[in-house]
PDB file of N, CA and C in Angstrom:
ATOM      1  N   UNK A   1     132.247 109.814 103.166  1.00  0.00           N
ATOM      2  CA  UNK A   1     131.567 110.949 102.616  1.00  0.00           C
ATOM      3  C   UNK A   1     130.218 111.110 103.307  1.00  0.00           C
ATOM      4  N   UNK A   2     130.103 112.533 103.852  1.00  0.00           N
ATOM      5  CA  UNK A   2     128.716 112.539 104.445  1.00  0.00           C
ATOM      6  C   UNK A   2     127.594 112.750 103.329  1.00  0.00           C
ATOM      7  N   UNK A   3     126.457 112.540 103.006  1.00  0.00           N
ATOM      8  CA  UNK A   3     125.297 112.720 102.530  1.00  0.00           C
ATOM      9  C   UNK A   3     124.248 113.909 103.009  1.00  0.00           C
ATOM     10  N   UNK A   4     124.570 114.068 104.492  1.00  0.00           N
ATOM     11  CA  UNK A   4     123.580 115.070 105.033  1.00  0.00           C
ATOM     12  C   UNK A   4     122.081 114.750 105.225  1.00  0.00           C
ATOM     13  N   UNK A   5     121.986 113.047 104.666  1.00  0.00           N
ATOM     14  CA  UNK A   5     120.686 112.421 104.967  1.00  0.00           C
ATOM     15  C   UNK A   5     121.029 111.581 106.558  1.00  0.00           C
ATOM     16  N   UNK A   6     119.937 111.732 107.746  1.00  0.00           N
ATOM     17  CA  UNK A   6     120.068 110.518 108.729  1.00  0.00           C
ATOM     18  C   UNK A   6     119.698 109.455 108.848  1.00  0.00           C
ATOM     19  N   UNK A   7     120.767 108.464 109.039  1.00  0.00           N
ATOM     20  CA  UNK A   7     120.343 107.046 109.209  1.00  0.00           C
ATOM     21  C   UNK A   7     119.069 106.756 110.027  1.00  0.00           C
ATOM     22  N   UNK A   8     118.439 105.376 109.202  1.00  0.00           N
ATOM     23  CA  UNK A   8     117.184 105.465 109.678  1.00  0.00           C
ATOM     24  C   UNK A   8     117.346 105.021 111.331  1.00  0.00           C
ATOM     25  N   UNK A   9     116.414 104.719 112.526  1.00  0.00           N
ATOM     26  CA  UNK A   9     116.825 104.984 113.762  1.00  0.00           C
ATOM     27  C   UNK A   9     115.530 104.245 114.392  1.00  0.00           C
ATOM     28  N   UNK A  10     115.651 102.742 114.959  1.00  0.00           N
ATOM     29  CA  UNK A  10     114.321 102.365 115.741  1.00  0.00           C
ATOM     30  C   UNK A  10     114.471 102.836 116.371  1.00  0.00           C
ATOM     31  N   UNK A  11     113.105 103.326 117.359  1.00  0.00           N
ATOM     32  CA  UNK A  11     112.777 103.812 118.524  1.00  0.00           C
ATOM     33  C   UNK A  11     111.855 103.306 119.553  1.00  0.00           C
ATOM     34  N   UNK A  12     111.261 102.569 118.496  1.00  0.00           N
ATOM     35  CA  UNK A  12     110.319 101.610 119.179  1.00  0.00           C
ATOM     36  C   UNK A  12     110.306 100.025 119.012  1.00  0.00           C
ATOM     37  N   UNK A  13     110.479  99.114 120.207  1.00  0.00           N
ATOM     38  CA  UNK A  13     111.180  98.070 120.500  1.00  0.00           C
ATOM     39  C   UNK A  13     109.633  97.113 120.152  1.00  0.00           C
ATOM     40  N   UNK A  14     108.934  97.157 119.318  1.00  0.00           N
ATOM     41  CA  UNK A  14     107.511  96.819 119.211  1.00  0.00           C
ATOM     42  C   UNK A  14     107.262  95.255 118.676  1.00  0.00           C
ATOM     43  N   UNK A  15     108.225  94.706 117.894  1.00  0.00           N
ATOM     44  CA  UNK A  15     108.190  93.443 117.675  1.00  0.00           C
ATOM     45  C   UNK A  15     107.497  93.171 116.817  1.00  0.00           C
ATOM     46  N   UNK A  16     106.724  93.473 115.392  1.00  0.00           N
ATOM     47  CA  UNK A  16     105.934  93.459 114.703  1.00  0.00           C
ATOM     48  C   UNK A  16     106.370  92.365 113.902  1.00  0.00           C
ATOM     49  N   UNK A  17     105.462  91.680 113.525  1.00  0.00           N
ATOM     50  CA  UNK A  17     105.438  90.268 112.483  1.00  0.00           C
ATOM     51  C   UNK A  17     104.983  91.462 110.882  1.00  0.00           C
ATOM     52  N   UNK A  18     103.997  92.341 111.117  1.00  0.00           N
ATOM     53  CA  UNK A  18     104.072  93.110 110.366  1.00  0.00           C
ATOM     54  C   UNK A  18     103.301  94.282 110.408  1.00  0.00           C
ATOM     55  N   UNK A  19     104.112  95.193 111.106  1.00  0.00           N
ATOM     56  CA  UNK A  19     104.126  96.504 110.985  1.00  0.00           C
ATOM     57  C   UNK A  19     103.838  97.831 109.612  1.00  0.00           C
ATOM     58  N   UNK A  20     102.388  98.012 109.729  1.00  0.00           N
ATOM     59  CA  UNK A  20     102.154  98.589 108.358  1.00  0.00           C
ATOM     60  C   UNK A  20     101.055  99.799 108.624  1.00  0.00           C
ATOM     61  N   UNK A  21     100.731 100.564 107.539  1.00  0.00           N
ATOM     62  CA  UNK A  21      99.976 101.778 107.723  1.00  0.00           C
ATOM     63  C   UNK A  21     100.114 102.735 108.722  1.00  0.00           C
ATOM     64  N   UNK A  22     101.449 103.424 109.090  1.00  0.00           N
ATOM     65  CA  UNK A  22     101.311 104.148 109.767  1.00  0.00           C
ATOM     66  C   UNK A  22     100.809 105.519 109.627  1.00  0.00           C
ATOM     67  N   UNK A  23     100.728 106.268 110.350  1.00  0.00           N
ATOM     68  CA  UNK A  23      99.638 107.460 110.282  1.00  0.00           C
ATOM     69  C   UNK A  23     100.330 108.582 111.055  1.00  0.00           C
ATOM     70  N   UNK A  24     100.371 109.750 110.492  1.00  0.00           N
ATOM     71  CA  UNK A  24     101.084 110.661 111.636  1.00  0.00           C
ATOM     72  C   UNK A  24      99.861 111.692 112.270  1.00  0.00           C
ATOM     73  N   UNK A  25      99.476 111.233 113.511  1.00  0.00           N
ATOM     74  CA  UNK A  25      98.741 112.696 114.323  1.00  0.00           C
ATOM     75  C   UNK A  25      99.510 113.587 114.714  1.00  0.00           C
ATOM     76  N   UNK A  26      99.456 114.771 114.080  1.00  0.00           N
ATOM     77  CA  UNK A  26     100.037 116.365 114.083  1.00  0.00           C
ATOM     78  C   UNK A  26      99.631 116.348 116.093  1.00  0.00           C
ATOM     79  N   UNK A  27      98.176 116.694 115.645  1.00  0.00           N
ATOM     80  CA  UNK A  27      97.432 116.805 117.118  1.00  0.00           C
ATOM     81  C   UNK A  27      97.820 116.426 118.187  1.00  0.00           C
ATOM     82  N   UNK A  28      98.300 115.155 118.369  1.00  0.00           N
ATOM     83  CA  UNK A  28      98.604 113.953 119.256  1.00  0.00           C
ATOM     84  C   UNK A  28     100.119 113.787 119.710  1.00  0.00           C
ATOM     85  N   UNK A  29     100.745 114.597 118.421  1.00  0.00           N
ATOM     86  CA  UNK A  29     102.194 114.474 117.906  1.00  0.00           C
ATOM     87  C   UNK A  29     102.563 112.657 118.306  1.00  0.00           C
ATOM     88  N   UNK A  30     101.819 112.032 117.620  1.00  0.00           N
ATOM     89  CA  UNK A  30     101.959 110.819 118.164  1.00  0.00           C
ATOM     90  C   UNK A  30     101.439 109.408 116.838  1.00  0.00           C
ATOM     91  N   UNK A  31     102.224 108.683 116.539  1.00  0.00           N
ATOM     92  CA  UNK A  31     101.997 107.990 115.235  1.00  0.00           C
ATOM     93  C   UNK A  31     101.450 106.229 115.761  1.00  0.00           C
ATOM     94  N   UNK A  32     100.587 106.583 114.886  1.00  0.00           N
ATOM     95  CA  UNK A  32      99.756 104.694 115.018  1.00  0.00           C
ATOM     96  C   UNK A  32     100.128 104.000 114.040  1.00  0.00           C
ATOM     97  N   UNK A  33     100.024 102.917 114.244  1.00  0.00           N
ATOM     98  CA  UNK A  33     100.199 101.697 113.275  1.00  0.00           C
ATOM     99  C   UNK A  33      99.607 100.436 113.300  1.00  0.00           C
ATOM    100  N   UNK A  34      99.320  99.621 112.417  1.00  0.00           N
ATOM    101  CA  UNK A  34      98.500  98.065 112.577  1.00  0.00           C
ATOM    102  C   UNK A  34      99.367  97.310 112.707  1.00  0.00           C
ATOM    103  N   UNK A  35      99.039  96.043 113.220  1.00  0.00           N
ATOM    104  CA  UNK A  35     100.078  95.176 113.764  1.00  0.00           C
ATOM    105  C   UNK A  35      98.911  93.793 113.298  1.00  0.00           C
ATOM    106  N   UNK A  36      98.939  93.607 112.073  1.00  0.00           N
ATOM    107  CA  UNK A  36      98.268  92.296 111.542  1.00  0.00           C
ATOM    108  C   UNK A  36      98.178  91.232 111.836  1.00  0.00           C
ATOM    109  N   UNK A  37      99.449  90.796 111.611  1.00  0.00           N
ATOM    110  CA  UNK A  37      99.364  89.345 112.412  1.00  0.00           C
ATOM    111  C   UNK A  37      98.623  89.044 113.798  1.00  0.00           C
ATOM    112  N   UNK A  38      99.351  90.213 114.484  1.00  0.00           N
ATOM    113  CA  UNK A  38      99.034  90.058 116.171  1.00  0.00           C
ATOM    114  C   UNK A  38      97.914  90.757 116.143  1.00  0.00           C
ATOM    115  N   UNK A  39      96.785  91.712 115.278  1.00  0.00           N
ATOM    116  CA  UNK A  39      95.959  91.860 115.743  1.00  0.00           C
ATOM    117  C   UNK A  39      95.642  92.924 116.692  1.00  0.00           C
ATOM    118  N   UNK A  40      96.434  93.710 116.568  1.00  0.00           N
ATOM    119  CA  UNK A  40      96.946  94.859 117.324  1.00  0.00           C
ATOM    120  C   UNK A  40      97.033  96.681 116.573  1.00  0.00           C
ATOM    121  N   UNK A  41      96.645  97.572 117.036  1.00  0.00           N
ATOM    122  CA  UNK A  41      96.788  98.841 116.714  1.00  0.00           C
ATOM    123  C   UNK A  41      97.461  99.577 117.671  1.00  0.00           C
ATOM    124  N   UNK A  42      99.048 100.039 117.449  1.00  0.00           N
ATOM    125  CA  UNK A  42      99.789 100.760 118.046  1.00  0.00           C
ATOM    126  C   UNK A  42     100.265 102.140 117.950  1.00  0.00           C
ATOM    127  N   UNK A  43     100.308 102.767 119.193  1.00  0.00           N
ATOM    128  CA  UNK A  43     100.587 104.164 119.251  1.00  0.00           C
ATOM    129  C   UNK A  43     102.008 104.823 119.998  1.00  0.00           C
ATOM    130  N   UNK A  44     102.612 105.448 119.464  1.00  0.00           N
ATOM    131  CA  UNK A  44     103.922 105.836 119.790  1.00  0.00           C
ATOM    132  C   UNK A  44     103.442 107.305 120.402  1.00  0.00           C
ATOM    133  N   UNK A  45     103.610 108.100 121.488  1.00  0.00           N
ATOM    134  CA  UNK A  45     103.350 109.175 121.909  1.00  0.00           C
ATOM    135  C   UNK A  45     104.953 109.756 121.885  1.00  0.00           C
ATOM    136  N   UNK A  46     105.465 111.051 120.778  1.00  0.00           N
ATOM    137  CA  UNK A  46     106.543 111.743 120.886  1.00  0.00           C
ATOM    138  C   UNK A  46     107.014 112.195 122.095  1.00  0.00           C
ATOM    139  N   UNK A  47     105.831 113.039 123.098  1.00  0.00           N
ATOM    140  CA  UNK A  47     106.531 113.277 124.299  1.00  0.00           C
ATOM    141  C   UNK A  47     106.387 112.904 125.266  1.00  0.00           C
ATOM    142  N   UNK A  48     105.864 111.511 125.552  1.00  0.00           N
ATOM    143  CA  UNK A  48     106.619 110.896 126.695  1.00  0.00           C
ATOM    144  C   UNK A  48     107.360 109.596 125.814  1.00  0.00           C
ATOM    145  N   UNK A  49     107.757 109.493 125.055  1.00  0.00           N
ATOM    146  CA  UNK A  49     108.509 108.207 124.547  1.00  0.00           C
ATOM    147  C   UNK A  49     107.683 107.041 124.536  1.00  0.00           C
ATOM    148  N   UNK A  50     106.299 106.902 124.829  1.00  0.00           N
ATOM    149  CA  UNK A  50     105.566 105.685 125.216  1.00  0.00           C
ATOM    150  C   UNK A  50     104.979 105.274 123.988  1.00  0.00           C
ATOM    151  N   UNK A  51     104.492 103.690 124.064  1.00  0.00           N
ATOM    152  CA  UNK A  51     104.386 102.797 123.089  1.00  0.00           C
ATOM    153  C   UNK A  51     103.432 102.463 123.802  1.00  0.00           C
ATOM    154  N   UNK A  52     101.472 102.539 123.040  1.00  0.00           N
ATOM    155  CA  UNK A  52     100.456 101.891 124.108  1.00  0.00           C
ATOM    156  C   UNK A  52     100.105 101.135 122.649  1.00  0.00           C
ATOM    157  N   UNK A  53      99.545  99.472 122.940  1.00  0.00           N
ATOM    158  CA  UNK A  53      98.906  98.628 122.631  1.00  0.00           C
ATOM    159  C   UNK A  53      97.659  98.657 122.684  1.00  0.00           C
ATOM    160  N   UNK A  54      96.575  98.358 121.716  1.00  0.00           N
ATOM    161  CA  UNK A  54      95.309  97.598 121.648  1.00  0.00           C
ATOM    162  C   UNK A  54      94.871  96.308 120.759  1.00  0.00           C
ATOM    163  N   UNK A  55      94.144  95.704 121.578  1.00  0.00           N
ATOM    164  CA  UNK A  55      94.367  94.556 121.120  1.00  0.00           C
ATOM    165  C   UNK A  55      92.639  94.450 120.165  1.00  0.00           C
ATOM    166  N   UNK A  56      92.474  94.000 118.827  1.00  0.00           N
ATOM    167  CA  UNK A  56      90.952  93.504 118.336  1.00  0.00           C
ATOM    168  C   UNK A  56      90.841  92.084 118.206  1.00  0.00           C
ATOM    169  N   UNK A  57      89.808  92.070 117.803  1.00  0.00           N
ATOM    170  CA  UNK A  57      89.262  90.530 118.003  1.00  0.00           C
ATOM    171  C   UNK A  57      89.108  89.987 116.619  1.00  0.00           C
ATOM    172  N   UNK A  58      89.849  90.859 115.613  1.00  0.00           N
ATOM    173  CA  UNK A  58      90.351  90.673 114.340  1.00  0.00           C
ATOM    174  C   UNK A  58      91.760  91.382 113.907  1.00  0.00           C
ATOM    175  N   UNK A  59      91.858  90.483 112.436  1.00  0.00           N
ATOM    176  CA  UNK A  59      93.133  91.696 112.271  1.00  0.00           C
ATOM    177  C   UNK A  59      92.799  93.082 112.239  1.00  0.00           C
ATOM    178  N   UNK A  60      93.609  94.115 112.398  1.00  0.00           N
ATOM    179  CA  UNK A  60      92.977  95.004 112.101  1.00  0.00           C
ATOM    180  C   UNK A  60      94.212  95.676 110.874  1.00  0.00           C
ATOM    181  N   UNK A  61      93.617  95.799 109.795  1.00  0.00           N
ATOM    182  CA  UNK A  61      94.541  96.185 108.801  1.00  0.00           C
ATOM    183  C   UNK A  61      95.078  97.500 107.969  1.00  0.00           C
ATOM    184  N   UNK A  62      94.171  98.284 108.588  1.00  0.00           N
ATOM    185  CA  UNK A  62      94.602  99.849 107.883  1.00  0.00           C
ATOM    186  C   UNK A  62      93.972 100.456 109.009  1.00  0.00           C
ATOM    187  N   UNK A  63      94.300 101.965 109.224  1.00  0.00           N
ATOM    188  CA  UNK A  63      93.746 103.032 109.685  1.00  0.00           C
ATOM    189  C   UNK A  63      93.708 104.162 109.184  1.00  0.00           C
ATOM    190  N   UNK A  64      92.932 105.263 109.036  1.00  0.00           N
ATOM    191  CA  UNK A  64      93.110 106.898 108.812  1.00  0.00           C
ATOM    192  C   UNK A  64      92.449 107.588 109.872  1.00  0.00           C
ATOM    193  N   UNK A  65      93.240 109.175 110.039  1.00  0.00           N
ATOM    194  CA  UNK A  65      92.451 110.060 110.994  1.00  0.00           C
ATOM    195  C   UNK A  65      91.187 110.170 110.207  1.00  0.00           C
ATOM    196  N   UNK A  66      90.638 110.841 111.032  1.00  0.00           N
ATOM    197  CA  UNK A  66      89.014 111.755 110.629  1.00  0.00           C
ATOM    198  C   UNK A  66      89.173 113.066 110.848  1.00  0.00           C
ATOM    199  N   UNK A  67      88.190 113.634 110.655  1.00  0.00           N
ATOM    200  CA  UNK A  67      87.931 115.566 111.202  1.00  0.00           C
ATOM    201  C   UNK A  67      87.503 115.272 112.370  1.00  0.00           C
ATOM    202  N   UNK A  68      87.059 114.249 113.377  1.00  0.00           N
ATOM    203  CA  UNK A  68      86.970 114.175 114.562  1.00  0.00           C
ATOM    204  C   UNK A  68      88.167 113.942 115.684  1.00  0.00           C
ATOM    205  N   UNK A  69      87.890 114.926 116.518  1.00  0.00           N
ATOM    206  CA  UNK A  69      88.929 114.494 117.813  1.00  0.00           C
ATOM    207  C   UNK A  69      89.194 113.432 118.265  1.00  0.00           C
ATOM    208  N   UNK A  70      90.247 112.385 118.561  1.00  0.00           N
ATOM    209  CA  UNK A  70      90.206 110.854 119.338  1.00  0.00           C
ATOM    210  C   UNK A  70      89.477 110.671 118.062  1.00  0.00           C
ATOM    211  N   UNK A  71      89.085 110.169 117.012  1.00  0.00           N
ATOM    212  CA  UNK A  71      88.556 109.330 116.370  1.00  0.00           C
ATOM    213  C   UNK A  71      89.424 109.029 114.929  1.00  0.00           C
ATOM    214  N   UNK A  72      89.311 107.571 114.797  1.00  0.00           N
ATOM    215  CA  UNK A  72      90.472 107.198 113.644  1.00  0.00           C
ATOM    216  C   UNK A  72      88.776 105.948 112.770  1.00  0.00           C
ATOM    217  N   UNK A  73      89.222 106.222 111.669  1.00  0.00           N
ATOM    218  CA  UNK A  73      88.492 105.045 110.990  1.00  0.00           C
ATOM    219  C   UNK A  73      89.789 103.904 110.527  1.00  0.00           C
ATOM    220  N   UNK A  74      88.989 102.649 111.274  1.00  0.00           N
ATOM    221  CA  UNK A  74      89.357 101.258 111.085  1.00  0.00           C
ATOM    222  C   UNK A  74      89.227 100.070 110.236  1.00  0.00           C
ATOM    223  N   UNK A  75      90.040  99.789 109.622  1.00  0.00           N
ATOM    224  CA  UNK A  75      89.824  98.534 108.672  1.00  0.00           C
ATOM    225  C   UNK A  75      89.957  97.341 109.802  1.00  0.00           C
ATOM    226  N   UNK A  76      89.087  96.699 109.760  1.00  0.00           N
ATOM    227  CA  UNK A  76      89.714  95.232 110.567  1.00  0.00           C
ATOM    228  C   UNK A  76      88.949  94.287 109.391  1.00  0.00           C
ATOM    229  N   UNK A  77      89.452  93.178 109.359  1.00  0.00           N
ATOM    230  CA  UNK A  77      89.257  92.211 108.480  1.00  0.00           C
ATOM    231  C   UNK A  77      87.849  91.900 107.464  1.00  0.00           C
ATOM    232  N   UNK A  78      86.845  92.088 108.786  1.00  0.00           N
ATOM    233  CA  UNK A  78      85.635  91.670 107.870  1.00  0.00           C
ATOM    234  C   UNK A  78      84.724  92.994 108.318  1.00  0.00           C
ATOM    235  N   UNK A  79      85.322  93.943 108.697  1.00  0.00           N
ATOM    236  CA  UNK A  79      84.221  95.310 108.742  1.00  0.00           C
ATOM    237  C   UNK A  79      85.073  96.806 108.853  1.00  0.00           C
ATOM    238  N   UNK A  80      84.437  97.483 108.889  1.00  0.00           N
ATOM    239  CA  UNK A  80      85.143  98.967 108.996  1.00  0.00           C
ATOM    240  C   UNK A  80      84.913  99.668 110.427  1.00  0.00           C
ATOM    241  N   UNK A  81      85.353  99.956 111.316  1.00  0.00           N
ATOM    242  CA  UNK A  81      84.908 100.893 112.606  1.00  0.00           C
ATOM    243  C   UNK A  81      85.427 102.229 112.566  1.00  0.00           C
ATOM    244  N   UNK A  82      84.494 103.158 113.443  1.00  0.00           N
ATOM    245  CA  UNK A  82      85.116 104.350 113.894  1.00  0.00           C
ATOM    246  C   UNK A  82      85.461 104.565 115.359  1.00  0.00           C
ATOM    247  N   UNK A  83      86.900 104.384 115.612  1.00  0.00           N
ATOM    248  CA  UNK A  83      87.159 103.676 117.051  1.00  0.00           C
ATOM    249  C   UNK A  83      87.975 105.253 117.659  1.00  0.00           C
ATOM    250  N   UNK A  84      87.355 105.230 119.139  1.00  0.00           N
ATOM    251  CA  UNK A  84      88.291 106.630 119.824  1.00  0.00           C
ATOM    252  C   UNK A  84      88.910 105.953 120.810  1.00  0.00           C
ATOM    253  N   UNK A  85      90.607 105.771 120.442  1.00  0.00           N
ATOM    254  CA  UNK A  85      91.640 105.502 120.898  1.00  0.00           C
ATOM    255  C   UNK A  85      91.290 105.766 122.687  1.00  0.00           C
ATOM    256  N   UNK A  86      91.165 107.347 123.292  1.00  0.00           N
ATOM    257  CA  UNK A  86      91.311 107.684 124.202  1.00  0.00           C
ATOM    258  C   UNK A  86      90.406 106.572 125.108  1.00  0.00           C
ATOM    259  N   UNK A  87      89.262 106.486 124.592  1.00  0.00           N
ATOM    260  CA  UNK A  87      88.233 105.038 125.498  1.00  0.00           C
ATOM    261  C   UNK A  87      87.987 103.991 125.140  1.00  0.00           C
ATOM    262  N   UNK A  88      88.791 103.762 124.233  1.00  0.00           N
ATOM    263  CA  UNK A  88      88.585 102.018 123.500  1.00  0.00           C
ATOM    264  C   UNK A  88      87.381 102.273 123.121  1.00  0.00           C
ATOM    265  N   UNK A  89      86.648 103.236 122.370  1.00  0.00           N
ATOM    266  CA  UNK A  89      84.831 103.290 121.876  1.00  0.00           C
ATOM    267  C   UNK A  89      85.002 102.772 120.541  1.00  0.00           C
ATOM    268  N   UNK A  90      84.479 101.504 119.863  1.00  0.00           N
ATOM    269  CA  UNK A  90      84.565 100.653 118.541  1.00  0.00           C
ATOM    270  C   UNK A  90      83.118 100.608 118.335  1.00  0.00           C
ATOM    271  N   UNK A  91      82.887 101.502 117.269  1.00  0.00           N
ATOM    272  CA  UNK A  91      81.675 101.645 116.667  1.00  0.00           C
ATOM    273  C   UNK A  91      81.493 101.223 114.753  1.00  0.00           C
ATOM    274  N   UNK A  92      80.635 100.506 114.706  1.00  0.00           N
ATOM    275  CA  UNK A  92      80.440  99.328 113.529  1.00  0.00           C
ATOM    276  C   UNK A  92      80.008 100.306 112.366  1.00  0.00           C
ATOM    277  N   UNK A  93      80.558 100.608 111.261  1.00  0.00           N
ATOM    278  CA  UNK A  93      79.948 101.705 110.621  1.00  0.00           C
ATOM    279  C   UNK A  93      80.015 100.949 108.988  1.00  0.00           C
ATOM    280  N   UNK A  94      80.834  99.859 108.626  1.00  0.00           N
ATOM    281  CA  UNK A  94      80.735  99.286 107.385  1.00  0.00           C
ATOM    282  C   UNK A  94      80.824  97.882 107.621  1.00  0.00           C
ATOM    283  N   UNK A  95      79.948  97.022 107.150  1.00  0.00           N
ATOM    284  CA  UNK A  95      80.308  95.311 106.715  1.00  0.00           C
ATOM    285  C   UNK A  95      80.219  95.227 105.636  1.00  0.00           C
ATOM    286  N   UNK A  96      81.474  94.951 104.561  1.00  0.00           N
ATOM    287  CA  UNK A  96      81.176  94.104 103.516  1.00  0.00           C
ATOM    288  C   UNK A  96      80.802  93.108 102.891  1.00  0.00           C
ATOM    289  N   UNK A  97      80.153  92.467 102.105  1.00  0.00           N
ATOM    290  CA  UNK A  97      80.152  91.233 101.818  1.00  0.00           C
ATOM    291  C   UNK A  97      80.687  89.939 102.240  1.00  0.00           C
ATOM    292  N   UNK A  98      80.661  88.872 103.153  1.00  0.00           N
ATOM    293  CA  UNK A  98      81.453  88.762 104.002  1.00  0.00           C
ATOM    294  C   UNK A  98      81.379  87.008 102.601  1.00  0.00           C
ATOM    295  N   UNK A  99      83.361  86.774 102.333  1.00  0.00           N
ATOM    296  CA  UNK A  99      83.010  85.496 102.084  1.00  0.00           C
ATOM    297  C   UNK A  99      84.732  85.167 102.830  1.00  0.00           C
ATOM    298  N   UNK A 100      84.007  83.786 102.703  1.00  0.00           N
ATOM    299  CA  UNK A 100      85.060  83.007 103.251  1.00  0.00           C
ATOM    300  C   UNK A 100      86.495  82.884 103.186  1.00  0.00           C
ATOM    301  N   UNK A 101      86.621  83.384 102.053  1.00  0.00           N
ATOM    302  CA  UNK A 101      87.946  83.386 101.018  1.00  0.00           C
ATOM    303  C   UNK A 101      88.846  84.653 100.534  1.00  0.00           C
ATOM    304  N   UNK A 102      87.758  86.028 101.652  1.00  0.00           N
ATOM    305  CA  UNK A 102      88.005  87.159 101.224  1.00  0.00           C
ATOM    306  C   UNK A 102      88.359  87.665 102.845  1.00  0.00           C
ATOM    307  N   UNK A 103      89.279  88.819 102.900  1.00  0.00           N
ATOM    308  CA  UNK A 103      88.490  89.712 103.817  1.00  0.00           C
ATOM    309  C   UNK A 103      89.593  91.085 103.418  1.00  0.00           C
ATOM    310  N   UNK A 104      89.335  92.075 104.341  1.00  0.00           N
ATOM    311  CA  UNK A 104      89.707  93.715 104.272  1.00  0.00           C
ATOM    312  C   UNK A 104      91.155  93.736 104.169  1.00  0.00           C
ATOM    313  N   UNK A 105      92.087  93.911 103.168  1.00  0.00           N
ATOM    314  CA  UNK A 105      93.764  93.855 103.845  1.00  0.00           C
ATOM    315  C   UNK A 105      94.151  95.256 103.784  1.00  0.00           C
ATOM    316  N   UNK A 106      93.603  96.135 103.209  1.00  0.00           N
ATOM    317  CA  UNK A 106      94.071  97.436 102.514  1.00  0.00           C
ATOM    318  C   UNK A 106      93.514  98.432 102.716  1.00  0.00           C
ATOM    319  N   UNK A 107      93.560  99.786 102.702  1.00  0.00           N
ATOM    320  CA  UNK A 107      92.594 100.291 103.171  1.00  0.00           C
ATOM    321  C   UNK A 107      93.624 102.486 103.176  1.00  0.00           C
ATOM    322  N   UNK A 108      92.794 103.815 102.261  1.00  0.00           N
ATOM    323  CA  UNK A 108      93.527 104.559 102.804  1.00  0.00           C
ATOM    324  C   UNK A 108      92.166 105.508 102.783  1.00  0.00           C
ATOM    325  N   UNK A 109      92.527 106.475 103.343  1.00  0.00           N
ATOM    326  CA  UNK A 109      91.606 108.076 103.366  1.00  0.00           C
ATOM    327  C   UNK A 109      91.857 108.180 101.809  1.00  0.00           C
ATOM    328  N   UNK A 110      90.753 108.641 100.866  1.00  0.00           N
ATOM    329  CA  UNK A 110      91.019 109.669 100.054  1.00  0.00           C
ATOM    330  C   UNK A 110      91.175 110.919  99.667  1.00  0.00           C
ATOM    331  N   UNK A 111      91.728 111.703  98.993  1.00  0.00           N
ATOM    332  CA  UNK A 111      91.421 113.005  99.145  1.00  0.00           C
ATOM    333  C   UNK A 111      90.366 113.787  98.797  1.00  0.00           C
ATOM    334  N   UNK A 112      88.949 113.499  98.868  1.00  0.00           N
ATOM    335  CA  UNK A 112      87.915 113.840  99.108  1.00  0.00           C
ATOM    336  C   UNK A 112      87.377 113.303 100.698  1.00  0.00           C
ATOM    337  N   UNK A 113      88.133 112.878 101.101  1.00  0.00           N
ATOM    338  CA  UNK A 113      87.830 112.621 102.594  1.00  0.00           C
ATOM    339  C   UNK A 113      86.900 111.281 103.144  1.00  0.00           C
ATOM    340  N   UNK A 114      87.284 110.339 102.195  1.00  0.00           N
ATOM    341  CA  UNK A 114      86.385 109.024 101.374  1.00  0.00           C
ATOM    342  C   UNK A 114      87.530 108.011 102.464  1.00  0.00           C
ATOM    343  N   UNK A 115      87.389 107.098 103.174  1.00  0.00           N
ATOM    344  CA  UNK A 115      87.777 106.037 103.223  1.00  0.00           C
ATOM    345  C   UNK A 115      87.378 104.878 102.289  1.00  0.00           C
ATOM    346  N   UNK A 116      88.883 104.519 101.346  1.00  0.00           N
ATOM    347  CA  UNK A 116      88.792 103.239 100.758  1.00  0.00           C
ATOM    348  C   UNK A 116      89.409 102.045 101.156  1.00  0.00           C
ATOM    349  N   UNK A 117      88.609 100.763 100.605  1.00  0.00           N
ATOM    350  CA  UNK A 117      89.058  99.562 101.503  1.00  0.00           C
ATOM    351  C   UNK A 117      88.850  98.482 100.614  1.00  0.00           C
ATOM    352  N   UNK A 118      90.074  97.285 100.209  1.00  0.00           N
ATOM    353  CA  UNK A 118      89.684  96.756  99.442  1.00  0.00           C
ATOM    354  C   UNK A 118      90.154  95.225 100.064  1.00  0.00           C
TER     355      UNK A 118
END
């Protein structure tokens, strides 16, 4: 019996320990994602089929767009950035409380246009 729903379909051969928060850029037509374990923020570009890597020097655990062009706000573990994909530009815009036992895992845009991060 058909359903008329399509089976779901990898496309991207990315290897994630854990693959989470993805994000769809309309703009970009092109979807990012965090890659926690490894420490990594990945981008799938729709029309050329390509898969580009960046690597932080933390986890990095959530992302959302902004109203800015190239610019995404970043959760990485123990701070928040506003990073533009197109030049690797990582700019420091929140530190929380930093303890030993804590750090950033979560993180979305609100709809007042609020990044939350817990």
């Amino acid at each position: 019996m058909t359903t008329g729903v399509a089976e779901p379909e990898g496309i991207v051969p990315a290897g994630e320990w854990s693959g989470e928060g993805a994000r769809w850029s309309a703009a970009e037509r092109a979807l990012y994602w965090v890659d926690i374990q490894r420490c990594l923020i990945q981008r799938y570009d729709m029309a050329t089929r390509t898969t580009r890597s960046w690597l932080f020097d933390e986890p990095a655990t959530a992302l959302g767009l902004t109203d800015r062009p190239d610019t995404l706000v970043v959760a990485l573990a123990s701070r928040v950035i506003l990073w533009q994909p197109s030049k690797d530009a990582r700019v420091e815009r929140a530190r929380p409380e930093e303890r030993a036992d804590a750090r950033i895992n979560h993180g979305r845009p609100g709809r007042a246009g609020y990044s939350w991060v817990g």
